[in-house]
N, C-alpha and C. Protein backbone atom coordinates (compact mmCIF):
# COMPACT_ATOMS: atom_id res chain seq x y z
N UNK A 1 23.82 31.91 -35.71
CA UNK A 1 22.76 31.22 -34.99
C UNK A 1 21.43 31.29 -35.75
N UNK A 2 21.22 32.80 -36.49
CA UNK A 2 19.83 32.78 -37.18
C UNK A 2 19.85 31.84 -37.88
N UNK A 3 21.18 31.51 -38.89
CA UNK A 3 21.21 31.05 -40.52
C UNK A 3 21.05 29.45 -39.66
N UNK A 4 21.55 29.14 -38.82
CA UNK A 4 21.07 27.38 -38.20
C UNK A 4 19.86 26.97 -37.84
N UNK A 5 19.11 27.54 -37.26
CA UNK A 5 17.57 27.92 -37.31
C UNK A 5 16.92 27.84 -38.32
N UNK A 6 17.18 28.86 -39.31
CA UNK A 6 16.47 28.91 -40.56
C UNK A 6 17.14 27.73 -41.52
N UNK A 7 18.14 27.00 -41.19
CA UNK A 7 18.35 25.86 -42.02
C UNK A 7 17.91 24.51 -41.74
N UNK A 8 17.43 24.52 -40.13
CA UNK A 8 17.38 23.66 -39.38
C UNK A 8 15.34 23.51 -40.16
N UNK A 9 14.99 24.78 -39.88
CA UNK A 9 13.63 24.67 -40.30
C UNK A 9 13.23 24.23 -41.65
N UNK A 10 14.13 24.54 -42.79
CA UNK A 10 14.29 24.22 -44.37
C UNK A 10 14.41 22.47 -44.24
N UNK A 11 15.11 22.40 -43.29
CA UNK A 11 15.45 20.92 -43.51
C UNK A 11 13.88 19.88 -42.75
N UNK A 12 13.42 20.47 -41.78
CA UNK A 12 12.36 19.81 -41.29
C UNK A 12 10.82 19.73 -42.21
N UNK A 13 10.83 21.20 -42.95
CA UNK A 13 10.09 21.09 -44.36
C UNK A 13 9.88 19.97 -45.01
N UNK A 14 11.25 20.27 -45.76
CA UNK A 14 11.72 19.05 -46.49
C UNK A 14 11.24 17.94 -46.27
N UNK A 15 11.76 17.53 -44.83
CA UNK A 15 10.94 15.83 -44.18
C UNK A 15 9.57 15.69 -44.46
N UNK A 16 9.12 17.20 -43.51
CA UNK A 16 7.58 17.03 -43.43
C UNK A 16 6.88 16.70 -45.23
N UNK A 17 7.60 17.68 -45.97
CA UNK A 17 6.68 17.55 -47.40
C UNK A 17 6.94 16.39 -48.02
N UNK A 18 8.09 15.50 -48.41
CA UNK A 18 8.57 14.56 -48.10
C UNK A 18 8.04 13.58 -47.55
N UNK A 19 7.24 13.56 -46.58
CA UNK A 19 6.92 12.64 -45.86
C UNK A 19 5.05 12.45 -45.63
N UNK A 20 4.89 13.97 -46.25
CA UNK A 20 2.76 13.48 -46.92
C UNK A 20 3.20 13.74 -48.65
N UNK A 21 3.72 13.82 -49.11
CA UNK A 21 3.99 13.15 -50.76
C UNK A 21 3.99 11.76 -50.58
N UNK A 22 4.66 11.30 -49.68
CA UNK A 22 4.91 9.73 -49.87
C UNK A 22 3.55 8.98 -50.16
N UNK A 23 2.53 9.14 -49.47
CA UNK A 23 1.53 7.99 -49.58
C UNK A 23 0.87 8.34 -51.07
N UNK A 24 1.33 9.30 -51.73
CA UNK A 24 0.77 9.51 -53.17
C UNK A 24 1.70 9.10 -54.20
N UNK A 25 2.85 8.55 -53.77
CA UNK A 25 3.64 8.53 -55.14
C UNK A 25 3.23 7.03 -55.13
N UNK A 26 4.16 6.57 -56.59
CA UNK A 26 3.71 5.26 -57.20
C UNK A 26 5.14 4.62 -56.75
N UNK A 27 5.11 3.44 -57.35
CA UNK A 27 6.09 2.13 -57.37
C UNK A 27 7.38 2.94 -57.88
N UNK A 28 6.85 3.68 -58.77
CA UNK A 28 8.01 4.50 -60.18
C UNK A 28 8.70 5.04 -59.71
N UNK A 29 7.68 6.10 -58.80
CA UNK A 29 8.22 7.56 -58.49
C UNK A 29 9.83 7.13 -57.21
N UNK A 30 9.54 5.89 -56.83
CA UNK A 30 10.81 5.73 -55.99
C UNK A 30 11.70 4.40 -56.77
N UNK A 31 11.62 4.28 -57.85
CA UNK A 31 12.20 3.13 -58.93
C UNK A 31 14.13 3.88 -58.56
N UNK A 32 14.51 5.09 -57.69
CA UNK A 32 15.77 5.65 -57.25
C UNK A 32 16.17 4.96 -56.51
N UNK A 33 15.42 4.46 -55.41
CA UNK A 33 15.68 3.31 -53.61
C UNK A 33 15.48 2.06 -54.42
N UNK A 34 14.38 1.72 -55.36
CA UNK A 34 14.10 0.03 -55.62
C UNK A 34 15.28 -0.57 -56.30
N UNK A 35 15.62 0.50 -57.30
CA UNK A 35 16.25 -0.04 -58.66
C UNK A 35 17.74 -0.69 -58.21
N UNK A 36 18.34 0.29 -57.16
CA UNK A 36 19.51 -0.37 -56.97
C UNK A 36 19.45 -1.31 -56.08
N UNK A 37 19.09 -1.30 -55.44
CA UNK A 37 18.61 -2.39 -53.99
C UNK A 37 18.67 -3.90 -54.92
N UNK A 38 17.41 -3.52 -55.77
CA UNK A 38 16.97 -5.07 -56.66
C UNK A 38 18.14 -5.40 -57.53
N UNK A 39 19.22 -4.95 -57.86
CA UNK A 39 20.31 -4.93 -58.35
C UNK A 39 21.22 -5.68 -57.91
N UNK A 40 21.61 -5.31 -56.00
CA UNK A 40 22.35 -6.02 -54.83
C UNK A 40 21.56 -7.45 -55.00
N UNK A 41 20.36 -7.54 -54.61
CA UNK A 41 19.32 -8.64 -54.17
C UNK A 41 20.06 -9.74 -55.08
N UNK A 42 19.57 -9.18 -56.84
CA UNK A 42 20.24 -9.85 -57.50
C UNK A 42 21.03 -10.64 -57.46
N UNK A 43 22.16 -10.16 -57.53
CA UNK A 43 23.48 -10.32 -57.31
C UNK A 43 24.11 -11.31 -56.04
N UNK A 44 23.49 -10.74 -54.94
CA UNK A 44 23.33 -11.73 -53.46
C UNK A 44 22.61 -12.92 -53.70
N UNK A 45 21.46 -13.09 -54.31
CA UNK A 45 20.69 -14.09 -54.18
C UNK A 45 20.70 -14.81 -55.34
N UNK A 46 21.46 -14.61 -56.61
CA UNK A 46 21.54 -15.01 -57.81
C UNK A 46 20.27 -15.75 -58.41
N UNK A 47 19.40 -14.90 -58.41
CA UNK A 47 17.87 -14.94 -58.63
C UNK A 47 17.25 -13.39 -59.40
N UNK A 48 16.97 -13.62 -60.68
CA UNK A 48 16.29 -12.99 -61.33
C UNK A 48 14.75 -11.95 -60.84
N UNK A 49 14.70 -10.66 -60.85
CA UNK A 49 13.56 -10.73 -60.46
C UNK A 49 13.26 -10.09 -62.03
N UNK A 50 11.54 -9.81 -61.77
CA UNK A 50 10.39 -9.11 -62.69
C UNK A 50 9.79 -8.20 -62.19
N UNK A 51 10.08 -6.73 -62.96
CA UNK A 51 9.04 -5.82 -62.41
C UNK A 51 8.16 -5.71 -63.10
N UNK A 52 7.37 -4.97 -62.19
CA UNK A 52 5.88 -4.68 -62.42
C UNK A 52 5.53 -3.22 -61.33
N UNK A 53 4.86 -2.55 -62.30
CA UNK A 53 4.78 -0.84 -62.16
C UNK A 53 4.04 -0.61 -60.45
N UNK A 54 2.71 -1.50 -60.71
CA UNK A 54 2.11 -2.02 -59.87
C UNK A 54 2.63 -2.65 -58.19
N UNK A 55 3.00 -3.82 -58.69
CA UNK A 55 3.89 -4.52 -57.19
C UNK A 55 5.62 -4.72 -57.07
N UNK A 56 6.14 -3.90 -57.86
CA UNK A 56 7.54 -3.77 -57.79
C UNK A 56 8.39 -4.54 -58.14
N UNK A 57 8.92 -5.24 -57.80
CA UNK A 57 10.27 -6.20 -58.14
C UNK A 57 9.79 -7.55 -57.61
N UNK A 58 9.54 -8.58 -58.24
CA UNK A 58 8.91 -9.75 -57.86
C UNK A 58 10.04 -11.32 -58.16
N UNK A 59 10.44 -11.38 -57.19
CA UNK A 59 11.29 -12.97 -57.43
C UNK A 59 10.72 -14.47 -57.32
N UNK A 60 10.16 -14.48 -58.37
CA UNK A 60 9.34 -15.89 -58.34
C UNK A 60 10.05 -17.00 -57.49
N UNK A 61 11.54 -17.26 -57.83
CA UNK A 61 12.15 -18.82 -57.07
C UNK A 61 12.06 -18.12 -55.67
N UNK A 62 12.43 -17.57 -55.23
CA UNK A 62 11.94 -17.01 -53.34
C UNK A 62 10.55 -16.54 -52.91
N UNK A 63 10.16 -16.49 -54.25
CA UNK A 63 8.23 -16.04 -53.77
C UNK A 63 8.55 -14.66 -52.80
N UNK A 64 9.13 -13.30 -53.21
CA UNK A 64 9.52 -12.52 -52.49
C UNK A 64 8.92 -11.06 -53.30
N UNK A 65 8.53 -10.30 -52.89
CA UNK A 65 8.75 -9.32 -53.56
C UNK A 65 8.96 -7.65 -52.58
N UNK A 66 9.61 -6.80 -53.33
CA UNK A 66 10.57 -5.63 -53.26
C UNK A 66 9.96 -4.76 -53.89
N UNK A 67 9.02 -3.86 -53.21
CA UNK A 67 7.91 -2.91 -53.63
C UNK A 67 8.39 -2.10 -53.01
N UNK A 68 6.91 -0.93 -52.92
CA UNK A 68 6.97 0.30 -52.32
C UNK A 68 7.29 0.72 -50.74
N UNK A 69 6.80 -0.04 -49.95
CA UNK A 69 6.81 -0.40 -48.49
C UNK A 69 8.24 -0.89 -48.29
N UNK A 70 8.72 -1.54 -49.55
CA UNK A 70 10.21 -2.05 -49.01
C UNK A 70 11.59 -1.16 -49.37
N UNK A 71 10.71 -0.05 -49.84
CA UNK A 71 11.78 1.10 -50.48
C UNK A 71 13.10 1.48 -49.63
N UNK A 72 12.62 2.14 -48.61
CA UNK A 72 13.20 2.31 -46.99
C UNK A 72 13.15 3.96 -47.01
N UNK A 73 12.20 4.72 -47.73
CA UNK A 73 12.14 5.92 -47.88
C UNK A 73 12.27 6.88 -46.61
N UNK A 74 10.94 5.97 -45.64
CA UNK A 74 11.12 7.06 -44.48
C UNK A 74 12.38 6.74 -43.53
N UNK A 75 13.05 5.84 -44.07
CA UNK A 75 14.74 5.65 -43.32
C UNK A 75 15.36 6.75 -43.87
N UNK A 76 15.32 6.99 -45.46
CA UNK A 76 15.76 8.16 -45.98
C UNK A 76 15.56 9.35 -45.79
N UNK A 77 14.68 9.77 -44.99
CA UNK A 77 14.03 10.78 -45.25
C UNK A 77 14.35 11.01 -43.81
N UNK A 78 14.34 10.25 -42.37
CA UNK A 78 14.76 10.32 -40.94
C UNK A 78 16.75 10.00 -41.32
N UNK A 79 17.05 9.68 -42.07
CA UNK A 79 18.65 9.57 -42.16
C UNK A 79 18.67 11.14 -42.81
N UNK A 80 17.88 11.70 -43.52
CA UNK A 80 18.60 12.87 -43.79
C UNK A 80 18.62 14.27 -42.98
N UNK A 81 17.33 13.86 -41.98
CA UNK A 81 17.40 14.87 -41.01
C UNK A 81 18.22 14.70 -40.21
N UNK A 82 18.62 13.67 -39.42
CA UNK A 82 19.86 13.41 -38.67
C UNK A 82 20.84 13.84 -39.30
N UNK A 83 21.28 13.49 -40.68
CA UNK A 83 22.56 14.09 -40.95
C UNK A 83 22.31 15.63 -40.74
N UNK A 84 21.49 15.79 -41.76
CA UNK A 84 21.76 17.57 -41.45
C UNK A 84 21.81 18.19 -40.07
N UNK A 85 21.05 17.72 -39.44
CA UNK A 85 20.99 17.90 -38.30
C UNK A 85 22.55 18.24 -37.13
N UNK A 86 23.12 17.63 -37.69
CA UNK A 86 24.81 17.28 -37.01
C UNK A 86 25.15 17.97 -37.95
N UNK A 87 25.01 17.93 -39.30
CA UNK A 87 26.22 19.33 -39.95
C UNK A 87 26.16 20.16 -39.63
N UNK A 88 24.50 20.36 -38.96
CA UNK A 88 23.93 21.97 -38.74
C UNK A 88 24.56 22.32 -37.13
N UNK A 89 24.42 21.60 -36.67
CA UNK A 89 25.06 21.40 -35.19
C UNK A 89 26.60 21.85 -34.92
N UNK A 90 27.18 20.98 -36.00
CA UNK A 90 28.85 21.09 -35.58
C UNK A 90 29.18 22.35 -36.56
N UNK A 91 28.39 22.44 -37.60
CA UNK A 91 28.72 23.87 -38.72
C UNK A 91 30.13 23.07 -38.99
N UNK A 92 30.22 22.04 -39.98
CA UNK A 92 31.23 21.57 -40.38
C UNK A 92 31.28 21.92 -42.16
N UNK A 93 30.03 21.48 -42.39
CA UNK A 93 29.17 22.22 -43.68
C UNK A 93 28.59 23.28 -43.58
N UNK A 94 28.75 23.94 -44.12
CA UNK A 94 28.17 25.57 -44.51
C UNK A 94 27.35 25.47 -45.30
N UNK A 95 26.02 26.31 -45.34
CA UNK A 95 25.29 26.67 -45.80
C UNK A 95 24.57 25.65 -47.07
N UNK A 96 24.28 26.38 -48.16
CA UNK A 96 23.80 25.56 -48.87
C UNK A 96 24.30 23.95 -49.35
N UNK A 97 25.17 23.50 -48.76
CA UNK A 97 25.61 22.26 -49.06
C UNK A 97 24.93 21.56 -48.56
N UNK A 98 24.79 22.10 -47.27
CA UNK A 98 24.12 20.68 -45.87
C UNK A 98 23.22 19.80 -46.47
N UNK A 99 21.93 20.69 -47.40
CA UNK A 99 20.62 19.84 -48.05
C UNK A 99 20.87 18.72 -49.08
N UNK A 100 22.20 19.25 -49.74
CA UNK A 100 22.12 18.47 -50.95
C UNK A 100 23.58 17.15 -50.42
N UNK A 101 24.36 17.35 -49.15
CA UNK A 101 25.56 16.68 -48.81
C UNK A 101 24.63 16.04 -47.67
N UNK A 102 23.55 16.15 -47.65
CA UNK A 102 22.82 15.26 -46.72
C UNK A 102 22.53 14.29 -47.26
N UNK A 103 21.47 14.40 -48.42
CA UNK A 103 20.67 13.64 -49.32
C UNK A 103 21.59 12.50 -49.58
N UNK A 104 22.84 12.76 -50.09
CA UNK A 104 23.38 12.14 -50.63
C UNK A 104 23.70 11.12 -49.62
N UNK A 105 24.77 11.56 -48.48
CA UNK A 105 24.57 10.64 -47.28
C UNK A 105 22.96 9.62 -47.28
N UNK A 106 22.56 10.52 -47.07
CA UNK A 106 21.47 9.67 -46.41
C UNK A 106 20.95 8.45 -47.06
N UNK A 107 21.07 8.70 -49.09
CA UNK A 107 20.82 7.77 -49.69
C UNK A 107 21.79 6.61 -49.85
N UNK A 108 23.14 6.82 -49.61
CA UNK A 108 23.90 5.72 -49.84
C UNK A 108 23.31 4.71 -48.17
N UNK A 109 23.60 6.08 -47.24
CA UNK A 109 23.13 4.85 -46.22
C UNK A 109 21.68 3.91 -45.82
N UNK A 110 21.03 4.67 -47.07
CA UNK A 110 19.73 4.45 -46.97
C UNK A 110 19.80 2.77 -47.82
N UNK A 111 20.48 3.11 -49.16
CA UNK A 111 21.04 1.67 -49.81
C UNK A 111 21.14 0.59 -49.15
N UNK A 112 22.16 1.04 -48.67
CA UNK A 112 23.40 -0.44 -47.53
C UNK A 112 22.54 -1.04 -46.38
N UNK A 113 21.53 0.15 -45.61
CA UNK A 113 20.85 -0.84 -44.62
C UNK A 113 19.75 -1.21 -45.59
N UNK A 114 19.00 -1.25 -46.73
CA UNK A 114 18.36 -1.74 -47.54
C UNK A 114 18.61 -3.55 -47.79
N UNK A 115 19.59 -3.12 -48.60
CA UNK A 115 20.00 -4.59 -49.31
C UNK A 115 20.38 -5.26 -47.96
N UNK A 116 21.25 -4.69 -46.90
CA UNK A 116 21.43 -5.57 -45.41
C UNK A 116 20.07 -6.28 -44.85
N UNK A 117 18.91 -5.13 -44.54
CA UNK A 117 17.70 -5.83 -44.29
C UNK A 117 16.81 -6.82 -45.22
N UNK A 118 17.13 -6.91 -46.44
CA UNK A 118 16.32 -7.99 -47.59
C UNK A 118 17.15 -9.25 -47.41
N UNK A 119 18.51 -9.19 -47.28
CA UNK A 119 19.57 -9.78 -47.51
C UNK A 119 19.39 -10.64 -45.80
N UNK A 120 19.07 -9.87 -45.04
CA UNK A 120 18.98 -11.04 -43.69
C UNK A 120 17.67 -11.25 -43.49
N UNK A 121 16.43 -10.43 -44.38
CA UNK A 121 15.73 -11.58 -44.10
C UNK A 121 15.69 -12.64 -44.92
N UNK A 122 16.10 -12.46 -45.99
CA UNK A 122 16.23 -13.56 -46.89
C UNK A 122 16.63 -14.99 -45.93
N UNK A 123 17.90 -15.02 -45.37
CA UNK A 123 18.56 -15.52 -44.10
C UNK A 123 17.83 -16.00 -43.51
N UNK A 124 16.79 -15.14 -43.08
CA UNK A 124 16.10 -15.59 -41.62
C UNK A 124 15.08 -16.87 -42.30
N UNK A 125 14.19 -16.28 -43.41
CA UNK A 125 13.63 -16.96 -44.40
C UNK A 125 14.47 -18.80 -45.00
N UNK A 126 15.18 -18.59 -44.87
CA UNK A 126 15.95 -19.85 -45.47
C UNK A 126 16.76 -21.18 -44.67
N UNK A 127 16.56 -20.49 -43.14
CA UNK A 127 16.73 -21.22 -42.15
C UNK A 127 15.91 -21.58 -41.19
N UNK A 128 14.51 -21.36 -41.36
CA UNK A 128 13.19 -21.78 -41.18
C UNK A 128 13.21 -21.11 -39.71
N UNK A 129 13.48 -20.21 -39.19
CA UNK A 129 13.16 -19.70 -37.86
C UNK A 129 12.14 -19.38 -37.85
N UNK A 130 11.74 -18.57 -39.07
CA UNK A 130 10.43 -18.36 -38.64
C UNK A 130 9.47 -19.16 -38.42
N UNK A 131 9.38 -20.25 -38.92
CA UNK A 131 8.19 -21.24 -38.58
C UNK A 131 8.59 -21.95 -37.58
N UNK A 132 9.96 -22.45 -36.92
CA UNK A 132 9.85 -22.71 -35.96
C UNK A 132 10.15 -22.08 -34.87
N UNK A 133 9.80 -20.35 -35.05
CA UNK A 133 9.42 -19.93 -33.82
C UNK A 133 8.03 -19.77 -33.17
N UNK A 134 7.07 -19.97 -34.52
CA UNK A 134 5.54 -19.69 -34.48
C UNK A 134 5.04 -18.46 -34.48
N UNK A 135 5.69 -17.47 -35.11
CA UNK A 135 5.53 -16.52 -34.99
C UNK A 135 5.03 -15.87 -36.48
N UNK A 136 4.27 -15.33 -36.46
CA UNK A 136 3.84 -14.70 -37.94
C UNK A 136 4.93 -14.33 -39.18
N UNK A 137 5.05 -14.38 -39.98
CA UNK A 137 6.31 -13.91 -40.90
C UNK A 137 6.23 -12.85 -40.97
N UNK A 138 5.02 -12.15 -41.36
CA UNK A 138 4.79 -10.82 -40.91
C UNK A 138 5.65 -9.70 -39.72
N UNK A 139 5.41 -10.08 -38.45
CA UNK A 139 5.94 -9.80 -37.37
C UNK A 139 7.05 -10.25 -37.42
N UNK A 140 8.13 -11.40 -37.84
CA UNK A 140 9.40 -11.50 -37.92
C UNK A 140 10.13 -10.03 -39.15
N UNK A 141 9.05 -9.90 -40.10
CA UNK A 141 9.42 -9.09 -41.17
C UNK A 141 9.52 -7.51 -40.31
N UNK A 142 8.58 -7.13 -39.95
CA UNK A 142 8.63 -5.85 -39.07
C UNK A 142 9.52 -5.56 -38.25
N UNK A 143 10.13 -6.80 -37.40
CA UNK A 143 10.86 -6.69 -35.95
C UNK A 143 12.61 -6.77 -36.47
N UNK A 144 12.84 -7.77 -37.61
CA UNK A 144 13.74 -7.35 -38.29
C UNK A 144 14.01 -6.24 -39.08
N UNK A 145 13.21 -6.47 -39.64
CA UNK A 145 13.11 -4.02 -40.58
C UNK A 145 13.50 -3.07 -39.09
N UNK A 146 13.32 -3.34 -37.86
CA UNK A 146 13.17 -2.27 -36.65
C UNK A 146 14.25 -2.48 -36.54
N UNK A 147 14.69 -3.51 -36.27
CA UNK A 147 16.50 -3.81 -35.77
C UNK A 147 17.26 -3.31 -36.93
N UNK A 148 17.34 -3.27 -38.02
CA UNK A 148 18.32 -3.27 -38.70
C UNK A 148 17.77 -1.86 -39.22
N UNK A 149 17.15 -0.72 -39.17
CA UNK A 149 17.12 0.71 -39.68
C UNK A 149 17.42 0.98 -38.34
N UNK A 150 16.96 0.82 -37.14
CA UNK A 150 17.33 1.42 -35.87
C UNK A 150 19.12 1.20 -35.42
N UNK A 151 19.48 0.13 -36.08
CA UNK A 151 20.84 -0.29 -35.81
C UNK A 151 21.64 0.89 -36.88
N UNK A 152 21.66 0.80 -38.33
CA UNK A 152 22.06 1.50 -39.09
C UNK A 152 22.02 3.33 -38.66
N UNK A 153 20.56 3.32 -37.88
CA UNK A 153 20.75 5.28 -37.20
C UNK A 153 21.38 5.62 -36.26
N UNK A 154 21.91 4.61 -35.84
CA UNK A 154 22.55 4.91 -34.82
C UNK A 154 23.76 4.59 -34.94
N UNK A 155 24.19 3.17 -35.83
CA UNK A 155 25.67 3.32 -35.68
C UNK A 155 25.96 4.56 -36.96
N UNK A 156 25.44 5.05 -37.97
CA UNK A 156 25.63 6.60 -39.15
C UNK A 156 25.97 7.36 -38.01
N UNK A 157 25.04 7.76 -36.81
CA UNK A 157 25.05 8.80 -36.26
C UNK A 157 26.53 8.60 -35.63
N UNK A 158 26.75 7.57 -34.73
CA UNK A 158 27.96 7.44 -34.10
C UNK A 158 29.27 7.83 -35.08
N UNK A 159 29.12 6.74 -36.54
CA UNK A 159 30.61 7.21 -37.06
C UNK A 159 30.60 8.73 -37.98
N UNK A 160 29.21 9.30 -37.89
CA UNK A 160 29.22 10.93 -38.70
C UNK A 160 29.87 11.45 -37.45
N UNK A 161 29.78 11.67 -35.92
CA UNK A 161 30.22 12.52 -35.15
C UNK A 161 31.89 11.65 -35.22
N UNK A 162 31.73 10.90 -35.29
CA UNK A 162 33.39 10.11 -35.02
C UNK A 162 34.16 11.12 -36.13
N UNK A 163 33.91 10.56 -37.34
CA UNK A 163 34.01 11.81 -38.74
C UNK A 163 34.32 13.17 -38.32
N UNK A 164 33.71 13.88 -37.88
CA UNK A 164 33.49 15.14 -38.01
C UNK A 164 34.24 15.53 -36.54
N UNK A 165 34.63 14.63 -35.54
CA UNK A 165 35.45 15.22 -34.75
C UNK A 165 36.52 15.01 -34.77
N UNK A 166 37.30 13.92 -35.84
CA UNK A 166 38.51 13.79 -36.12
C UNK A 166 38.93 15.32 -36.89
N UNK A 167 38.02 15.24 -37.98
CA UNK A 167 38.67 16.36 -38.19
C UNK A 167 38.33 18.06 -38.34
N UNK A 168 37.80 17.81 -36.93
CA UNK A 168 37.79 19.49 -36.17
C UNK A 168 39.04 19.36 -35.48
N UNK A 169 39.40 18.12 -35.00
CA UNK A 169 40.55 18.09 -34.09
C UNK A 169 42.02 18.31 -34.79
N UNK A 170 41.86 17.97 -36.31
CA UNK A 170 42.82 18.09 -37.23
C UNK A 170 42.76 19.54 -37.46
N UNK A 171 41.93 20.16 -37.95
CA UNK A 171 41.84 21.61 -37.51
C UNK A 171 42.48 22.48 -36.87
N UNK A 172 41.88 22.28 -35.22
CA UNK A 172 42.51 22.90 -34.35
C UNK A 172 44.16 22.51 -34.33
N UNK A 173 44.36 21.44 -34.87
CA UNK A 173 45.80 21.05 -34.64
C UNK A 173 46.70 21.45 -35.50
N UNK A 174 45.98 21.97 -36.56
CA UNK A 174 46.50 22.89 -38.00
C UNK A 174 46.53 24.15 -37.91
N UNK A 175 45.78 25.04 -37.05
CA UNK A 175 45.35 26.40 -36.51
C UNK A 175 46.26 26.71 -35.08
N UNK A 176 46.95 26.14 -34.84
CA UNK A 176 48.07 26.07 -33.43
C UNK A 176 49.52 25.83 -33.75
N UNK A 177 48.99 25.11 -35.05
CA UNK A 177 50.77 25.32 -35.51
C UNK A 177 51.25 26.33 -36.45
């Protein structure tokens, strides 16, 4: 119970320091979240972009660009406390793994709802809703970013416990025979 506590607190650190570093780092310092994302974009949108240190990944034919704000850091950084959070919970992971078997989680899922949210607004962008809803692009940009990181924490959270109770149950079912 102590060592969950004291891991539980290591891990909220983490967020917290993590999370006042952020408004000081540069475009660069997260070129880890941009680089692959702008990679997918690529690839999805078969459109070239240009970086720049400054404003990030810039796609002239969509007039779009994939900066710092579009990193999805503090998704990363709230996906990795949740995970740990449930390893620390179910003690499925032991000890020093949780920090570094979090991260990792957290960044792939941090990826996938990435390129998902550029990738539908691109969508939303290309089928003119937004202008003919009258609504700011801005505020379509925000309310979609909310749906689709809030959708992604919750369905991670659902299939990490789905995960992790299949096989406690495999466990116990291995420990009885």
């Amino acid at each position: 119970m102590k060592n969950e506590i004291s891991l539980s607190i290591l891990c909220f650190c983490i967020f917290a320091g993590l999370k006042l570093a952020y408004p000081h780092l540069e475009t660069d310092n997260i070129r880890f979240l941009l680089s692959p994302t702008n990679k997918a974009i690529e690839l999805i949108s078969g459109s070239d972009a240009i970086y720049n240190n400054a404003s990030g990944y810039f796609y002239p034919q969509m007039n779009m660009v994939i900066n710092k704000s579009c990193s999805g850091f503090n998704f990363l950084l709230i996906s990795f406390l949740m995970i740990a959070f449930v390893f620390i919970k179910t003690s499925i992971i032991k000890g020093g793994l949780v920090i570094p078997i979090s991260f990792l989680l957290a960044y792939m899922i941090t990826l996938i709802a990435n390129i998902s949210r550029i990738t539908g607004y691109m969508l939303i962008m290309n089928t003119g809703f937004y202008s003919a809803s009258g609504l700011p692009d801005k505020l379509i940009h925000q309310a979609e970013g909310i749906f689709v990181y809030l959708s992604f924490l919750i369905f991670g959270y659902l299939l990490l416990n789905q995960i992790i109770n299949k096989i406690q149950r495999n466990h116990e079912k291995t420990a009885q025979s």
